[in-house]
C-alpha atoms as a PDB file:
ATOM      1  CA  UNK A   1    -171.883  -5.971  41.249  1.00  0.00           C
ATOM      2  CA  UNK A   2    -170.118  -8.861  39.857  1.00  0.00           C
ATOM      3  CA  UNK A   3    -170.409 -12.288  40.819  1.00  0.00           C
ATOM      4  CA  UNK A   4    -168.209 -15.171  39.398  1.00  0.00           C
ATOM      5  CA  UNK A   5    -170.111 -18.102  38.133  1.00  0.00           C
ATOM      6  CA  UNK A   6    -168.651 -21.805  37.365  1.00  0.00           C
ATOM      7  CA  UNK A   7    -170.123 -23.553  34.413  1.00  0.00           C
ATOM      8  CA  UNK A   8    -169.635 -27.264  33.684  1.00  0.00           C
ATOM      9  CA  UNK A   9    -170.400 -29.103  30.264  1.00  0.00           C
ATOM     10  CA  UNK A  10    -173.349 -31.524  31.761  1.00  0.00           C
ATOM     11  CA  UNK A  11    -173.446 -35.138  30.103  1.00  0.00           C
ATOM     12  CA  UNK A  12    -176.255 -34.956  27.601  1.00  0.00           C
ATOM     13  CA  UNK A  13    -174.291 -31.692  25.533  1.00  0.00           C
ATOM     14  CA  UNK A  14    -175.641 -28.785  27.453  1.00  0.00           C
ATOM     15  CA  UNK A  15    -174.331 -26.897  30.014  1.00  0.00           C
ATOM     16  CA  UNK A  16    -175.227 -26.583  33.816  1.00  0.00           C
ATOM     17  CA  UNK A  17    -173.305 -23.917  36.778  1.00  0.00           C
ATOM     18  CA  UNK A  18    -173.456 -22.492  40.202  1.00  0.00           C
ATOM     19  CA  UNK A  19    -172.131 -19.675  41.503  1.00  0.00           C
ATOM     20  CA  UNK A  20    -169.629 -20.748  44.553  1.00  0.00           C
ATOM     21  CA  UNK A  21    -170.319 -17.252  46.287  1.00  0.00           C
ATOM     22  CA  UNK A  22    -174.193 -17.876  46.650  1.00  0.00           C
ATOM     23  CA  UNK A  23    -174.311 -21.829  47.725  1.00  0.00           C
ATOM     24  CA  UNK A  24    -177.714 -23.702  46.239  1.00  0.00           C
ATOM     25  CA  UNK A  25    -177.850 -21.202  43.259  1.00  0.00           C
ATOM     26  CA  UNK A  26    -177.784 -22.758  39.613  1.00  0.00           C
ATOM     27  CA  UNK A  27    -178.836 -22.895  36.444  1.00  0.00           C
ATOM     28  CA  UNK A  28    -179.196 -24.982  33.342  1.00  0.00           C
ATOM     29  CA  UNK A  29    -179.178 -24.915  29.630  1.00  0.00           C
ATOM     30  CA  UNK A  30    -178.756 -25.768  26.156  1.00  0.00           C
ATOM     31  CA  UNK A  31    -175.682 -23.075  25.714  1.00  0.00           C
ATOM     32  CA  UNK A  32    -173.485 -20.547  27.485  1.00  0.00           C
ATOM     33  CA  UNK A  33    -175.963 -17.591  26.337  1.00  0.00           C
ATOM     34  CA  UNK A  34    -178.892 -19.839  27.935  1.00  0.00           C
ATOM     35  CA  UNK A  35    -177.457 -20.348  31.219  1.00  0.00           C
ATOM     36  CA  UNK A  36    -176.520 -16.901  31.637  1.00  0.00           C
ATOM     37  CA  UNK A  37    -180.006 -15.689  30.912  1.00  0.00           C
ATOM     38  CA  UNK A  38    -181.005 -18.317  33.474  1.00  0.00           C
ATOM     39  CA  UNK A  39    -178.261 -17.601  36.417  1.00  0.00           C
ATOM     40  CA  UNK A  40    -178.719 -13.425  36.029  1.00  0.00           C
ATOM     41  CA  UNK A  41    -183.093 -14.834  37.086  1.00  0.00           C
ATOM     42  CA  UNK A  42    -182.022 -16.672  39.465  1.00  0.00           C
ATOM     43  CA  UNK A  43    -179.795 -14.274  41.144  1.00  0.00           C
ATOM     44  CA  UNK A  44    -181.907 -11.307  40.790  1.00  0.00           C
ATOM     45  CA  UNK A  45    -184.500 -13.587  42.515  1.00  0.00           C
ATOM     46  CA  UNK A  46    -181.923 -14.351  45.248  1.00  0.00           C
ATOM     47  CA  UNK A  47    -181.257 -10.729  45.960  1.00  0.00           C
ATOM     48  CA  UNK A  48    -184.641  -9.326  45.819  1.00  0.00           C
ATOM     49  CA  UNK A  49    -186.646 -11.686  48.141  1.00  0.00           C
ATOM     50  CA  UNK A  50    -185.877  -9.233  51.082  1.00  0.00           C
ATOM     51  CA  UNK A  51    -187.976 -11.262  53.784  1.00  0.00           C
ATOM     52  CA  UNK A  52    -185.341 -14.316  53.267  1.00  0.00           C
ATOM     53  CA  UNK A  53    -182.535 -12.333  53.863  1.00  0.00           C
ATOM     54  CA  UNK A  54    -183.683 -10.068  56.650  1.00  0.00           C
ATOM     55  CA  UNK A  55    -184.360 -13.532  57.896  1.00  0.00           C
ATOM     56  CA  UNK A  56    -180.507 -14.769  57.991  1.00  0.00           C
ATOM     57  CA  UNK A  57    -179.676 -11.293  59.551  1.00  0.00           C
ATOM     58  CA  UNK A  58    -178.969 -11.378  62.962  1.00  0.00           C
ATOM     59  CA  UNK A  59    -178.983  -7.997  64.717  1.00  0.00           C
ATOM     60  CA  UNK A  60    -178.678  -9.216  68.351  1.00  0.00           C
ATOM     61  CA  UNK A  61    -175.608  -6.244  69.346  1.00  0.00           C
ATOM     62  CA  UNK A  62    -175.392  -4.850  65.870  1.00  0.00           C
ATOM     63  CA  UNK A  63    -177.436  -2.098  63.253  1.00  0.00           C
ATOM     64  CA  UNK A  64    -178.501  -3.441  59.475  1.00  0.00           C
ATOM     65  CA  UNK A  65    -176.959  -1.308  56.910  1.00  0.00           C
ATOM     66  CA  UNK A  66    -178.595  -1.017  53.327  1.00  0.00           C
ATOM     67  CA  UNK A  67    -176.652  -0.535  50.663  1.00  0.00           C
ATOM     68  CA  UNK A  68    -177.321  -0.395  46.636  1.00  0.00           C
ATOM     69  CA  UNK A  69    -174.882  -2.382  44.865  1.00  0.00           C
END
């Protein structure tokens, strides 16, 4: 899977970004390298807490198909 992420310089020198795909997700850090360590957390995080997202499914006239990405 790939997921685009924007990064913006933040005032103090370092560098802060979101990823526009998954709203509320971001990261912060002294450089590039750091925030990418950070976002890749938080996004594995994201995708493995399965009792949010079975949460936001709703399966009223439908099925739930699992897939591995």
């Amino acid at each position: 899977m790939r997921i685009k992420a924007v990064v913006h310089d933040a005032e103090e020198g370092s560098y802060w970004a979101e990823i526009p795909a998954l709203p509320g997700l971001f990261a912060e850090g002294e450089t590039l390298a750091e925030v990418e360590a950070r976002l890749r957390a938080v996004v594995e995080r994201h995708l493995a807490d399965e009792d949010r997202l079975a949460a936001l499914i709703n399966v009223e006239n439908g099925q739930v198909l699992e897939m591995a990405l």
